[in-house]
Protein backbone atom coordinates (compact mmCIF):
# COMPACT_ATOMS: atom_id res chain seq x y z
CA UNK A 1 0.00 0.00 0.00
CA UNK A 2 2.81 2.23 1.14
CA UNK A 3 4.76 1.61 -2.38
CA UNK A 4 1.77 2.57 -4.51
CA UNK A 5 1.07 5.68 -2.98
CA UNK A 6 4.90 6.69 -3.60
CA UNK A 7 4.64 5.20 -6.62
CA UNK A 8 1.58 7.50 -7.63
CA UNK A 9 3.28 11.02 -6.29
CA UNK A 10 6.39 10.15 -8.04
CA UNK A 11 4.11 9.90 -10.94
CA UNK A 12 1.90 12.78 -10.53
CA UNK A 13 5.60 15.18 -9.35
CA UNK A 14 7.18 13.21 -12.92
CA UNK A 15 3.50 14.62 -14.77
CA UNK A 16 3.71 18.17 -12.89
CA UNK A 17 7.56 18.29 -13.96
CA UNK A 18 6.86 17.16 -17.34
CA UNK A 19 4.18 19.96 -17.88
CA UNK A 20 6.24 22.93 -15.87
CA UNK A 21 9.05 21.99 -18.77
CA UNK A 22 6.56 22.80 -21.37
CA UNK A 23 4.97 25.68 -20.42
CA UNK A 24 7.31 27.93 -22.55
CA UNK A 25 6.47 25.43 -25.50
CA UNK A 26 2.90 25.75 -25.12
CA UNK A 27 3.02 29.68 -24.88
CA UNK A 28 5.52 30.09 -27.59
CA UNK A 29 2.98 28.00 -29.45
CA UNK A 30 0.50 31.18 -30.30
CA UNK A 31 2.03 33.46 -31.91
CA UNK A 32 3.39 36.53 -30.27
CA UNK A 33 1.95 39.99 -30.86
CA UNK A 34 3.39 42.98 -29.48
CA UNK A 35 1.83 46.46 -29.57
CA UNK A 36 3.51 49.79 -29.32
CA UNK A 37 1.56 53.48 -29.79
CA UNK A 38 -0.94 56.34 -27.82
CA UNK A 39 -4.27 55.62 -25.90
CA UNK A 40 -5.93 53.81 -28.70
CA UNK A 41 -4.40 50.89 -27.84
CA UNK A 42 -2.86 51.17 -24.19
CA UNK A 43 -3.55 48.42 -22.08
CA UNK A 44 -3.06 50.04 -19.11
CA UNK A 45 0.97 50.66 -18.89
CA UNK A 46 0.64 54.37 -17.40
CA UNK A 47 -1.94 52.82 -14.73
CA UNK A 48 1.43 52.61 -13.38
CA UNK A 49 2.86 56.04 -14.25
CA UNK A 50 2.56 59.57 -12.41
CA UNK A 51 0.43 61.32 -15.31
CA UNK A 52 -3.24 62.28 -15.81
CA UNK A 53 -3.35 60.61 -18.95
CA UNK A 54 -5.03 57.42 -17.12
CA UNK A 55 -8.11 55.37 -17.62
CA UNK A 56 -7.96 53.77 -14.71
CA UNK A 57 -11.24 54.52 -12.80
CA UNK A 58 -15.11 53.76 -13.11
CA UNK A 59 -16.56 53.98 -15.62
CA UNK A 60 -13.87 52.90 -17.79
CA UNK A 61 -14.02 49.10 -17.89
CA UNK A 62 -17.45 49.23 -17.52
CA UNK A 63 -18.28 46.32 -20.48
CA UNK A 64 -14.86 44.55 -19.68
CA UNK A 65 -15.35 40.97 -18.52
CA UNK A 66 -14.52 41.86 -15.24
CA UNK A 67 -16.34 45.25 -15.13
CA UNK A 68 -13.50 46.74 -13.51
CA UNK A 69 -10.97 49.55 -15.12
CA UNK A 70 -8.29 48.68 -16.87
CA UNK A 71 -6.58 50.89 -18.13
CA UNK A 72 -8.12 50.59 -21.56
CA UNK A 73 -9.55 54.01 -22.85
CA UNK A 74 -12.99 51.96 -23.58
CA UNK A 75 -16.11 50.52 -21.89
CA UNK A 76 -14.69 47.45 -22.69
CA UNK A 77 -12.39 45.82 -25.57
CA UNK A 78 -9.83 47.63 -27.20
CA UNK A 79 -8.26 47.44 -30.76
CA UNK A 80 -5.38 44.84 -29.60
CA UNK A 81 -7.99 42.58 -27.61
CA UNK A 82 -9.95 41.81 -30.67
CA UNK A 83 -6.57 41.45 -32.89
CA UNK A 84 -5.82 38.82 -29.89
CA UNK A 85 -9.11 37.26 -30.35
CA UNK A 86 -8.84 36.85 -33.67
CA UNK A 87 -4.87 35.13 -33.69
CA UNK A 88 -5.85 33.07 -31.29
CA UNK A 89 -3.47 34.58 -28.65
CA UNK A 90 -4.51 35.64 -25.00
CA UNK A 91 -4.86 39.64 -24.62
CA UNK A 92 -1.45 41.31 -23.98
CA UNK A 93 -0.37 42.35 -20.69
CA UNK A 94 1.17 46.21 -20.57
CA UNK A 95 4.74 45.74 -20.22
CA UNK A 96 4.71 47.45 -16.97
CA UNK A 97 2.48 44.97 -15.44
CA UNK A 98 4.29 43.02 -12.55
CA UNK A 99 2.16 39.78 -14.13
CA UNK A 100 4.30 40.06 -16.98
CA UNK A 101 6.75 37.11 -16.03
CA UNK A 102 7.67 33.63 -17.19
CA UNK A 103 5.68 32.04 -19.78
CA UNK A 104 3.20 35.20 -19.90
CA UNK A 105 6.77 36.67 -21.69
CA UNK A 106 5.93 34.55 -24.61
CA UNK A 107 2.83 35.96 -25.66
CA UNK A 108 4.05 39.07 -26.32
CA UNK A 109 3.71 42.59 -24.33
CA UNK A 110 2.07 45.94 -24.86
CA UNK A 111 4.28 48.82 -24.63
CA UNK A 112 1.10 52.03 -25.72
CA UNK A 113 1.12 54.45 -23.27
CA UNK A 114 -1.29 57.02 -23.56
CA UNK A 115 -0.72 60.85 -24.83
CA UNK A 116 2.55 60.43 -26.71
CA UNK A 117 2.41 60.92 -30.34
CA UNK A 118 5.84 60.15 -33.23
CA UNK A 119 6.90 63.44 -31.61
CA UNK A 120 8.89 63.72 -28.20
CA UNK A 121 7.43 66.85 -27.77
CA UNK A 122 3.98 65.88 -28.41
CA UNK A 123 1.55 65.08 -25.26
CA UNK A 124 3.84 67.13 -22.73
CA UNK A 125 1.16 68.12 -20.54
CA UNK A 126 0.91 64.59 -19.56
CA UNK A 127 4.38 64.93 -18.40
CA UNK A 128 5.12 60.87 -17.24
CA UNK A 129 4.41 58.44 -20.28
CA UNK A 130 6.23 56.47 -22.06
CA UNK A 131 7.66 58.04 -25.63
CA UNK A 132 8.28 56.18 -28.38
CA UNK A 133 12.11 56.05 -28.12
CA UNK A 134 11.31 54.71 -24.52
CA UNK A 135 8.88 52.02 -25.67
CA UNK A 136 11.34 50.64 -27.86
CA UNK A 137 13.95 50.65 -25.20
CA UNK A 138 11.58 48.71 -23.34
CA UNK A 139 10.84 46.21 -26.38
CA UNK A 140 14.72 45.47 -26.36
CA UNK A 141 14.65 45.18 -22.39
CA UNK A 142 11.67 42.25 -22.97
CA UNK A 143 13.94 40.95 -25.66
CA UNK A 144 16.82 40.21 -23.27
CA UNK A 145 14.31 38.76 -20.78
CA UNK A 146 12.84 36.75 -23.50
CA UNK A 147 16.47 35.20 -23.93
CA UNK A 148 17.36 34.38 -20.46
CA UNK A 149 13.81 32.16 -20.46
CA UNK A 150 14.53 30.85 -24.25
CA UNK A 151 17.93 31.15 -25.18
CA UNK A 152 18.70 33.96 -28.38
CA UNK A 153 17.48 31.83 -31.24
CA UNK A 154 14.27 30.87 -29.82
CA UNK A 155 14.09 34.73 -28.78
CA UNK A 156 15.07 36.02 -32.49
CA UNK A 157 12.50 33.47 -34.01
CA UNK A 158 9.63 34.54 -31.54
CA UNK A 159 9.92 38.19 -32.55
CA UNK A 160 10.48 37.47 -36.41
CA UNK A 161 7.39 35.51 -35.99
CA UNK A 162 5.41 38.14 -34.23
CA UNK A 163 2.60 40.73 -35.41
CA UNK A 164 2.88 43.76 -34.28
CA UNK A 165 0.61 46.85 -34.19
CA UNK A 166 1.95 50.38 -34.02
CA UNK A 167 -0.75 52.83 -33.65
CA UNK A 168 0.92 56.84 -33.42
CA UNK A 169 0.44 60.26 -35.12
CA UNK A 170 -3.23 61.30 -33.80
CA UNK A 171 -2.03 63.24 -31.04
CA UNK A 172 0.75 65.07 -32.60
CA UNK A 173 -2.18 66.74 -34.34
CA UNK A 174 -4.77 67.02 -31.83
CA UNK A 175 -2.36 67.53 -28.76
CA UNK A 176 0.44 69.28 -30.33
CA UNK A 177 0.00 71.01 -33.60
CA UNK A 178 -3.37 72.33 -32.82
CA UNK A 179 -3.36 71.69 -29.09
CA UNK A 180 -3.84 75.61 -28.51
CA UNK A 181 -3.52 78.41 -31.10
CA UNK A 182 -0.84 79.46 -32.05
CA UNK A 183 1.25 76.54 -30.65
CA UNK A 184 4.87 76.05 -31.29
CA UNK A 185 4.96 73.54 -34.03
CA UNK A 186 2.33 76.21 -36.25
CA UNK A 187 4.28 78.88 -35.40
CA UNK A 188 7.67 76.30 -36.69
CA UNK A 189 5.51 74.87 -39.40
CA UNK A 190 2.83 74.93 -42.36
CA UNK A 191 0.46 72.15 -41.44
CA UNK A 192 1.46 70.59 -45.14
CA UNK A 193 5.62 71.17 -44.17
CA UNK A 194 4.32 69.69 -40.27
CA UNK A 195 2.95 66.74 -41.88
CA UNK A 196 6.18 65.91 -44.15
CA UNK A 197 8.35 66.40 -40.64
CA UNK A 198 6.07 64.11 -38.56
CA UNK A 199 6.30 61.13 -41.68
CA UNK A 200 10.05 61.73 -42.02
CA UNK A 201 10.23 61.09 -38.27
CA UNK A 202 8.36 58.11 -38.30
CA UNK A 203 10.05 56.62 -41.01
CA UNK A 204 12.62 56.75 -38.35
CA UNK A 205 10.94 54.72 -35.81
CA UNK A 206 9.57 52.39 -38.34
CA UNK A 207 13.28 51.65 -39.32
CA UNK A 208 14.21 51.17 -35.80
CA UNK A 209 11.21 48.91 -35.05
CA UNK A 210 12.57 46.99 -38.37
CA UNK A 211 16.20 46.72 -36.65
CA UNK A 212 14.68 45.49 -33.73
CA UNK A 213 13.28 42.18 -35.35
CA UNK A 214 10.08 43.16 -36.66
CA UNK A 215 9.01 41.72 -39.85
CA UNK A 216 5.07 41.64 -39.85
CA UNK A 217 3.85 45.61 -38.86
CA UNK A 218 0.68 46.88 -38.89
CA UNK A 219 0.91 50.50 -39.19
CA UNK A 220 -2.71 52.15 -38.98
CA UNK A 221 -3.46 55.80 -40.13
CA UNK A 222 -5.28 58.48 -38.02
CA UNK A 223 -9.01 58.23 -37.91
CA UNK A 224 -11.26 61.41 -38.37
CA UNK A 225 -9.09 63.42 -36.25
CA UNK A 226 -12.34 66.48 -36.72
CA UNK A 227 -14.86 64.35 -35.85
CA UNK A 228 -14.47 62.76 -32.56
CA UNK A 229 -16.83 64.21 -29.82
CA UNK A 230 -14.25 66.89 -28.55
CA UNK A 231 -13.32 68.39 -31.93
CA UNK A 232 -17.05 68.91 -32.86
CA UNK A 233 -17.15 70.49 -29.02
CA UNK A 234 -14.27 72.80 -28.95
CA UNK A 235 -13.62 73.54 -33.07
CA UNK A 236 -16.68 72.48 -35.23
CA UNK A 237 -19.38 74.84 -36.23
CA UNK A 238 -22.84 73.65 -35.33
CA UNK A 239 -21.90 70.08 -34.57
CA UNK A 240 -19.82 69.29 -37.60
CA UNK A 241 -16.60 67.77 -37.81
CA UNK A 242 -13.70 70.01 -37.55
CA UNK A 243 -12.32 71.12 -40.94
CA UNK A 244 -8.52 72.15 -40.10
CA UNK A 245 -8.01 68.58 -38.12
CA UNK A 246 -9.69 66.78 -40.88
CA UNK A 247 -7.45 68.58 -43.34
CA UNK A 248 -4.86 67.15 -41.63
CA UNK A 249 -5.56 63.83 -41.74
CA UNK A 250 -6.01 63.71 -45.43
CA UNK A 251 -2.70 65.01 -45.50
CA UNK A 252 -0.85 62.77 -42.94
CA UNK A 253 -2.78 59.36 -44.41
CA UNK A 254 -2.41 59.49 -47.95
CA UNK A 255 1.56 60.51 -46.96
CA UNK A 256 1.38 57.66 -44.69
CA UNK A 257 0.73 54.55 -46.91
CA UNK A 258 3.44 55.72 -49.14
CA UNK A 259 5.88 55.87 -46.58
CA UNK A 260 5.05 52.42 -45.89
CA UNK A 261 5.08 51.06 -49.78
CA UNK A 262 8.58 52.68 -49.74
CA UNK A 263 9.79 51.14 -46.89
CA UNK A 264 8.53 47.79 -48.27
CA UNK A 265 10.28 48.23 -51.23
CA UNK A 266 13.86 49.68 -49.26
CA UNK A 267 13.16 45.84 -47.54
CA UNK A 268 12.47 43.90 -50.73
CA UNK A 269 9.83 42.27 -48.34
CA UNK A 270 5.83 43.19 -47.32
CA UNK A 271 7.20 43.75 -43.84
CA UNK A 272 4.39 46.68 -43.16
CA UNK A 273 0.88 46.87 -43.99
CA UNK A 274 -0.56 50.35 -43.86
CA UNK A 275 -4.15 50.40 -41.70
CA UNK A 276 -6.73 53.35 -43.17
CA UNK A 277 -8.46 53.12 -39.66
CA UNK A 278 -9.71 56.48 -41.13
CA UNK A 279 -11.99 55.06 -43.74
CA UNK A 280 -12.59 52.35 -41.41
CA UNK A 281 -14.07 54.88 -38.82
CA UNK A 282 -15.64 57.47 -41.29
CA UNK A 283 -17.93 54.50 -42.38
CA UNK A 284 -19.46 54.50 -39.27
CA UNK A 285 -19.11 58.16 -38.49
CA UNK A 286 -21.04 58.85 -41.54
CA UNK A 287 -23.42 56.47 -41.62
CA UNK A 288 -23.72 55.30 -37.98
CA UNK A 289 -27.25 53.82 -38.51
CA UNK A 290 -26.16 51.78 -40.46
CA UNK A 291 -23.41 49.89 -37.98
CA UNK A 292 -27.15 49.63 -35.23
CA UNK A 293 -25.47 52.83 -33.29
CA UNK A 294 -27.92 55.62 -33.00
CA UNK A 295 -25.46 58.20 -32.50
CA UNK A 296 -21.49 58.94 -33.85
CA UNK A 297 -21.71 62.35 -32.71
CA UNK A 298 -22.18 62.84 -29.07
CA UNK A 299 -20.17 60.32 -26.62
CA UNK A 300 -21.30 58.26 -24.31
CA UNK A 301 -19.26 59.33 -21.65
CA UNK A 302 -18.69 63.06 -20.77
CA UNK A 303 -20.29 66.31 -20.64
CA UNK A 304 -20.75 69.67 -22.48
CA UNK A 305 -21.85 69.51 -25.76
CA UNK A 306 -21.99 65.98 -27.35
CA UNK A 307 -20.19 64.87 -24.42
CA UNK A 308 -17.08 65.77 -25.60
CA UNK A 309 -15.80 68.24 -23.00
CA UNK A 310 -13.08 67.16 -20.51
CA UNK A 311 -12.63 63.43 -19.11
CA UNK A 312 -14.81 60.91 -18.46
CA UNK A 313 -15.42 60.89 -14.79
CA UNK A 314 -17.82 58.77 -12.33
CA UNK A 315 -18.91 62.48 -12.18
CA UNK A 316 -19.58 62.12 -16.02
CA UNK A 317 -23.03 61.68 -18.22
CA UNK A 318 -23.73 58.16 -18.84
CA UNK A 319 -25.29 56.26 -21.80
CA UNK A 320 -27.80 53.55 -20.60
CA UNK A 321 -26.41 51.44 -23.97
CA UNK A 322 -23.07 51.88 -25.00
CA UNK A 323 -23.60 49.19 -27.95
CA UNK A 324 -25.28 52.50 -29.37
CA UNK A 325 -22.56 54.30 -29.27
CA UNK A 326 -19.69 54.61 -31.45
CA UNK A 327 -17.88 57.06 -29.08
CA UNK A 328 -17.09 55.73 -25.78
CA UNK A 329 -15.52 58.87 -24.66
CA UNK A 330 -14.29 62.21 -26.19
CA UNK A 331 -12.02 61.01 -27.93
CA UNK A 332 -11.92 56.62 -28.29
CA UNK A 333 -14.23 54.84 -30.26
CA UNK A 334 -16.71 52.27 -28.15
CA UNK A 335 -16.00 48.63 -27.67
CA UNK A 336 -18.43 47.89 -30.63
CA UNK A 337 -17.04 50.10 -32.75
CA UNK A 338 -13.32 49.11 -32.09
CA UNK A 339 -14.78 45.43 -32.80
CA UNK A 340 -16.08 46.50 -36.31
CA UNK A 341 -12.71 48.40 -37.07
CA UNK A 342 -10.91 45.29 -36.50
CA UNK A 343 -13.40 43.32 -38.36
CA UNK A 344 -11.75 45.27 -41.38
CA UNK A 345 -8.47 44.45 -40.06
CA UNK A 346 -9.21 41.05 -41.34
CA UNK A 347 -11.15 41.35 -44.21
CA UNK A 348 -10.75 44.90 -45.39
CA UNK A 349 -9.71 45.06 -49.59
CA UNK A 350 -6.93 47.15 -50.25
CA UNK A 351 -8.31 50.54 -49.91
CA UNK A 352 -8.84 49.44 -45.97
CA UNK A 353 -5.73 47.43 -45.57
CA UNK A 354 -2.39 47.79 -48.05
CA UNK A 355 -1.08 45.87 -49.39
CA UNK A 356 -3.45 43.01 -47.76
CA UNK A 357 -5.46 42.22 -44.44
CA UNK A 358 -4.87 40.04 -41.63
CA UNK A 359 -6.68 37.31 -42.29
CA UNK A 360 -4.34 36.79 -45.33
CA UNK A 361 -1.11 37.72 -43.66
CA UNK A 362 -2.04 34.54 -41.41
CA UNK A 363 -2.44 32.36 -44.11
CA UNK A 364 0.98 33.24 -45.88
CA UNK A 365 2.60 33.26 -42.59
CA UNK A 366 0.77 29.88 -41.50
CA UNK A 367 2.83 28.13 -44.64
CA UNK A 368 6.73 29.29 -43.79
């Protein structure tokens, strides 16, 4: 009797031993996705920063599964947690997060952080968040920790193999260039010379995410910069969207997808695919009736005229519905409407996604 109950612990320690060993297997087994950019797609990284560029109390996270804040500029889902739906990958963790350890490594690591823009002078009201230099400091810092769990060629294949997201550029419009009149970039600049600089500077960082391993990038555009609650607030005339932010976006996006055909070409290799998340989101600005929302003008969250003035607050206006809603807040499109954006992620022709969608890029990638 004695023997066969060592006999079974041995067996179940041998079973627990055997599975502990391939933990990092069975992670590594998804594949990784990192993300990198502003609010749109922070998972919560400056929940752990000194800055008021946080979305860390009620009623953010109000239609997460755990109805709790995140971090998340959303009632709920955000752009990367329907892009890890859709891979088949568990949501990132921010990189900040103290969960981020062992195996968790291996699924890859958000590094957004609210308010920062291409620019490292954009979003300096917010003082404390990570820039973009910084969060690609930190992607080589999870690199190195990546190696000591997997060794360097494991490492080197895991990022190769990755998909990243790199959402940037919105706020070195809305909180830089026209951030207050007369602001030190339009003083510096023409908006048409300002949107050259801000595309030569991120073919910088694109070329530096490149160096750092990246060979699958999804690069999305600026959505209707003029026609999120707060512009039609504080610059539109009578509620419409307004016309000097929107004439910057079809500036920077057109500019955009040819920086990233030429950077394709430099590479010999479809390394980036350029993201019009501005037609994506005009669709259902325009139309919103059309997507079952009843409103894409006023948010659901906020106050002042359609919502759109200051944070969101437990202080804040409410919606009832937010699936009615394709403004969460000021500013970030509602869980349902980040959940039809990425639904053209995958599917979107050309004019959505150049020079193809996800839901291709996975099959290529599924065959090497």
């Amino acid at each position: 009797m004695a023997s066969s109950f060592v006999f079974g612990v041995r067996t179940i320690l041998g079973l627990v031993m055997a599975l502990g060993a391939l933990a990092p297997q069975a992670a590594e087994a998804a594949r990784a996705f990192f993300v990198f950019g502003d609010s749109l797609v922070d998972n919560g990284n400056n929940n752990y920063l000194a800055t008021t560029a946080r979305a860390d109390s009620p009623p953010y996270g109000i239609d997460y599964p755990t109805r709790r804040p995140t971090g998340r500029f959303s009632n709920g889902l955000n752009i990367p947690d329907f892009i890890s739906q859709h891979i088949g990958s568990e949501p990132t963790l921010p990189y900040l997060s103290p969960e981020l350890t062992g195996s968790r490594l291996l699924v890859g690591a958000n590094f957004a952080s609210a308010g920062i823009g291409i620019l490292n002078d954009t979003g300096i009201q917010f003082v404390n968040i990570i820039r973009m230099f910084r969060q690609f400091e930190y992607f080589q810092e999870y690199q190195n920790r990546v190696t000591a769990l997997i060794g360097p060629q494991r490492t080197k294949q895991l990022v190769n193999g990755a998909l990243i997201l790199i959402t940037v550029g919105g706020n070195d419009f809305v909180n830089n260039y026209y951030l207050v009149p007369y602001s030190a970039r339009s003083r510096q600049f023409s908006l048409p010379d300002y949107v050259k600089y801000v595309i030569s500077e991120y073919r910088k960082l694109l070329t530096r995410l490149h160096d750092l391993g990246a060979r699958r990038v999804l690069v999305t555009g600026t959505g209707p910069l003029g026609c999120v609650p707060a512009e039609r607030a504080m610059r539109g005339r009578n509620g419409q969207c307004a016309a000097d932010l929107q004439r910057a976006a079809d500036l920077y996006n057109p500019q955009l997808v040819q920086l990233v055909k030429d950077l394709n070409s430099q590479y010999g290799s479809e390394i980036f695919v350029a993201v019009n998340t501005g037609k994506m989101q005009y669709n259902f600005i325009s139309n919103p009736r059309a997507f079952g929302f009843t409103t894409s003008k006023v948010a659901c969250c906020g106050q002042g005229p359609y919502n759109g003035l200051g944070l969101c607050t437990p202080a804040s206006n409410l919606c009832p519905n937010r699936n009615v809603y394709a403004f969460w807040d000021p500013f970030h499109p509602s869980e349902r409407a980040n959940g039809f954006i990425v639904q053209e992620f995958m599917t979107g022709s050309t004019e959505y996604m150049y020079p193809m969608n996800l839901s291709t890029i996975m099959a290529l990638d599924s065959r090497t």
